[in-house]
Structures are given as C-alpha cells and as structure tokens.
C-alpha atoms as a PDB file:
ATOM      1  CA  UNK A   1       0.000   0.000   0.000  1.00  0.00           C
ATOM      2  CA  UNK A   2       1.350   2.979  -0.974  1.00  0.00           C
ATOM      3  CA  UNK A   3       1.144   6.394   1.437  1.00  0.00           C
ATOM      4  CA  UNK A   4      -0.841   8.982   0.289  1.00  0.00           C
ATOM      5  CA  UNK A   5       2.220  12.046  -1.009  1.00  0.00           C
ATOM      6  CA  UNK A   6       0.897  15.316   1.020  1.00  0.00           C
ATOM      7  CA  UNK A   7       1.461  18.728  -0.772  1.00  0.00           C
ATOM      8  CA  UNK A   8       2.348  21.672   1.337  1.00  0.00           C
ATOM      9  CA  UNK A   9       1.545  24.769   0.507  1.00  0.00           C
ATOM     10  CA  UNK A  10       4.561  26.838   0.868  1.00  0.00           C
ATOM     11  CA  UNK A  11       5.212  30.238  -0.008  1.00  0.00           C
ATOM     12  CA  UNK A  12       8.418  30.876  -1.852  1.00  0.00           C
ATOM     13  CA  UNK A  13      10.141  33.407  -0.258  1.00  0.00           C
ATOM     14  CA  UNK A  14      13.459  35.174  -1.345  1.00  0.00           C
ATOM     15  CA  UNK A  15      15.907  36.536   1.346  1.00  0.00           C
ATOM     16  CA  UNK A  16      19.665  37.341   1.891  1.00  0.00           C
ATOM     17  CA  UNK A  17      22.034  37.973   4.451  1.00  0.00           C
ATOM     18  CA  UNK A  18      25.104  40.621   4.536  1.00  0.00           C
ATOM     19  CA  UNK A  19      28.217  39.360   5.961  1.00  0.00           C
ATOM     20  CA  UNK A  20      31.476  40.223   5.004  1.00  0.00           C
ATOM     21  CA  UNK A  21      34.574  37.756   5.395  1.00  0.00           C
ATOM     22  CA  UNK A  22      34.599  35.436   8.218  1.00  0.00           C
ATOM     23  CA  UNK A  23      36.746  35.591  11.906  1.00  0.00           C
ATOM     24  CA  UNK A  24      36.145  37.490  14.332  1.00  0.00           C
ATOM     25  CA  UNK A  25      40.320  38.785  14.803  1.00  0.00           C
ATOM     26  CA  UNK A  26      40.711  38.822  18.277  1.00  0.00           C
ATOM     27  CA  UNK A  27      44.282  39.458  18.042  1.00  0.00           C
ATOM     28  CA  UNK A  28      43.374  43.222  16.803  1.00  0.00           C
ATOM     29  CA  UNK A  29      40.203  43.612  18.667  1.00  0.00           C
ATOM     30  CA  UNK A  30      40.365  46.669  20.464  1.00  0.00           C
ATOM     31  CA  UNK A  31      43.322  48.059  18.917  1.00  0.00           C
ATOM     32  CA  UNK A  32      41.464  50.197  16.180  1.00  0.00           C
ATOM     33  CA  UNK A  33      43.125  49.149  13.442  1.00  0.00           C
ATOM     34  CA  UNK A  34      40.625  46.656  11.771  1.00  0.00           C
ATOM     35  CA  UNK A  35      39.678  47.254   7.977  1.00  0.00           C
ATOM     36  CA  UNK A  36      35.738  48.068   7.258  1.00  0.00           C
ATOM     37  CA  UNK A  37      35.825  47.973   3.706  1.00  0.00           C
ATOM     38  CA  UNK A  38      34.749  44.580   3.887  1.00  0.00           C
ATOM     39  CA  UNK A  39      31.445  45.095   6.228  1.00  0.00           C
ATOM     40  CA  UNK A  40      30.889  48.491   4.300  1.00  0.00           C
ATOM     41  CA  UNK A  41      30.872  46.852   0.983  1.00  0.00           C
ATOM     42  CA  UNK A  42      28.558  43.723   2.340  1.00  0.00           C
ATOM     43  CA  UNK A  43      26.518  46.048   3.252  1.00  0.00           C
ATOM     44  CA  UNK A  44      26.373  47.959  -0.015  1.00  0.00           C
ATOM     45  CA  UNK A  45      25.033  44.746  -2.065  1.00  0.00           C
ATOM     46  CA  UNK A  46      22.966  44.321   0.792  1.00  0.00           C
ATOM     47  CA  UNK A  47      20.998  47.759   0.196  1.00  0.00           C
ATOM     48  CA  UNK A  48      21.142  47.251  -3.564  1.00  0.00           C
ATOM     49  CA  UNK A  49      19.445  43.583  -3.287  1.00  0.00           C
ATOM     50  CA  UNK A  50      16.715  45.576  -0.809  1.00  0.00           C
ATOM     51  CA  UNK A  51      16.483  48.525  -3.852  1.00  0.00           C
ATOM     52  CA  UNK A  52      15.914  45.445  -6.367  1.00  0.00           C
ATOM     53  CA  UNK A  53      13.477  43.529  -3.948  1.00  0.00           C
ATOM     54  CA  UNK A  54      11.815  46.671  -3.117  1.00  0.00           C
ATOM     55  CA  UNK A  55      11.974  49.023  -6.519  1.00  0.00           C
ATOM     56  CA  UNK A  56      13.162  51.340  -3.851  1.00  0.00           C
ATOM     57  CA  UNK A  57      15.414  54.220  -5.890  1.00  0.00           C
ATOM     58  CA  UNK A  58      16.027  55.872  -2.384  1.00  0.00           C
ATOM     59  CA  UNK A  59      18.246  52.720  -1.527  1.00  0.00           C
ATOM     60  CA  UNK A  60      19.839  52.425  -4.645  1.00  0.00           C
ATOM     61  CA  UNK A  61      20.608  56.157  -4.434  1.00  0.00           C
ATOM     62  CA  UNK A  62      21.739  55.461  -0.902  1.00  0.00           C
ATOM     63  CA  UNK A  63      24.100  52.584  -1.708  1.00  0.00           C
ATOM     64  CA  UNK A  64      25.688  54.143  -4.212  1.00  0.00           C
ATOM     65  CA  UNK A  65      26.426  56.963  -2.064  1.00  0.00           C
ATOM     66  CA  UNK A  66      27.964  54.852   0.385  1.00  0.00           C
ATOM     67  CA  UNK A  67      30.023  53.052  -2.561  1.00  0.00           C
ATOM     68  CA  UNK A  68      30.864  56.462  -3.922  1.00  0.00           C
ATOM     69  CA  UNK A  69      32.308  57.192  -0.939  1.00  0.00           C
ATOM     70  CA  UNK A  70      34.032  54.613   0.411  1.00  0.00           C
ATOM     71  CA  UNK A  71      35.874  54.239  -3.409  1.00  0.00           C
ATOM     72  CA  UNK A  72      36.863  57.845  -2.966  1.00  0.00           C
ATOM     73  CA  UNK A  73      38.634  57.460   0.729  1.00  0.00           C
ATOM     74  CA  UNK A  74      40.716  54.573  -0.944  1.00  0.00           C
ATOM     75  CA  UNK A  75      41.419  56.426  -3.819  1.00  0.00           C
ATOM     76  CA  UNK A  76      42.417  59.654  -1.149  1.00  0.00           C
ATOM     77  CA  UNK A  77      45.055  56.665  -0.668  1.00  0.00           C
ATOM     78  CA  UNK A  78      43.370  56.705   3.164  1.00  0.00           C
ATOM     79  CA  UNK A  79      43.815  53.581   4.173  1.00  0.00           C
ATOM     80  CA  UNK A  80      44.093  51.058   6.932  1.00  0.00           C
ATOM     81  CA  UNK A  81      47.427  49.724   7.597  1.00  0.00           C
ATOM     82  CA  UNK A  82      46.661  46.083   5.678  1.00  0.00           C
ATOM     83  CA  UNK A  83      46.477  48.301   2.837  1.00  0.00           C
ATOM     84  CA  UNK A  84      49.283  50.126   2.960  1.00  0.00           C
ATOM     85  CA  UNK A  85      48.269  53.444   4.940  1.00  0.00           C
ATOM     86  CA  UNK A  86      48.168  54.881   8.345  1.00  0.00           C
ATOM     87  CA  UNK A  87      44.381  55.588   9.051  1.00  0.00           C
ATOM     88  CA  UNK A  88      42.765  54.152  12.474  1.00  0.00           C
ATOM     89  CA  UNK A  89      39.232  51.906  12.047  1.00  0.00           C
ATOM     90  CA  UNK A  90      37.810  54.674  13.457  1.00  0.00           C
ATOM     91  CA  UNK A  91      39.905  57.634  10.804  1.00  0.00           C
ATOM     92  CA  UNK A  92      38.816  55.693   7.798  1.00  0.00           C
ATOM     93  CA  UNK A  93      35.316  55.497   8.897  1.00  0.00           C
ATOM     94  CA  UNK A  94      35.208  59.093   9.484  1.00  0.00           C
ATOM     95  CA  UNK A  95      36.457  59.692   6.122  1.00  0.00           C
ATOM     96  CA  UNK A  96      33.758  57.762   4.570  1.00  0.00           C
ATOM     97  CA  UNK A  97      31.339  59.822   6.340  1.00  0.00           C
ATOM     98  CA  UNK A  98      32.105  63.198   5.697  1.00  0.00           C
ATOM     99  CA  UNK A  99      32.308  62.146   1.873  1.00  0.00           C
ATOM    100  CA  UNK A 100      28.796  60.769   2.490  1.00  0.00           C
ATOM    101  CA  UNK A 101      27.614  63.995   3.892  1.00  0.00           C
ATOM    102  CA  UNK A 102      29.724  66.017   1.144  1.00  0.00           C
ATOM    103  CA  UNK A 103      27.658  63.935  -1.551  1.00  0.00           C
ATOM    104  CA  UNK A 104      24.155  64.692   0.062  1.00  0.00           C
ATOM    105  CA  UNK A 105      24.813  68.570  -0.725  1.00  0.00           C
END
C-alpha cells in the first residue's frame, strides 16, 4: 500500500544575508586598526538587493552613495594599515562619512 504524497503549501520566499569575510580577529580587537571595507561593501550589495526587492530608488541612491564614498577614501590613498596606509578603524570610517555627507549637498 502505498502512502498517500501530502502537498504543502509553501510560499516561496526570497531573502539574503550581509556578511562580510569570516573571523572574528581577536588578536586586533580593540586596537582600532581593523579594515571596514569589507562590512561596508557587504553592506552595499545588501541595500542594492533591498532597492531590487523593493523598486526602492532611495536605496539604490543610498548605496551608491555609500560606494561612492568609500571608493573615494581609498582612492584619497586613506587607508588602513593592511592596505598600505596609516588611518585608524575609526579615521577611515570618518572619512567615509564626511564624503557621504559632502555627496548629500
């Protein structure tokens, strides 16, 4: 006897997760001198998906922004020490921003 195949009704839903590369570097936690580039730019694609999901042109406008921004620090050669430069977590972040708030104008 064969047993009766049940069909589930299930909703087919599409999600994603931001998450830039994996380890949590405990020898340099603390010290300020980790590199963001990698969260900033996860997070990027992650407000770009949203944009797509969404047809939201405020998110694309604001991920590109961000992108802008961050492209333009690294080509201001500001950079975090793994890269070559001198800037702090915290100076390169900074950086980022006020390009951010210079693009808004």
């Amino acid at each position: 006897m064969k047993k009766a195949k049940r069909k589930k009704n299930i909703k087919k839903q599409v999600i994603a997760m931001a998450q830039a590369a994996h380890g949590s570097a405990p020898d340099i936690a603390g010290l300020n001198i980790a590199n963001p580039t990698g969260i900033i730019s996860s997070a990027v694609m992650l407000l770009k998906w949203l944009a797509e999901k969404h047809v939201d042109r405020k998110l694309t406008e604001v991920a590109t922004t961000v992108e802008h921004a961050l492209y333009q620090t690294l080509q201001d050669e500001v950079k975090t020490k793994d890269l070559g430069g001198h800037a702090s977590t915290s100076e390169f972040t900074e950086d980022i921003l006020e390009k951010i708030k210079s693009l808004q104008h």
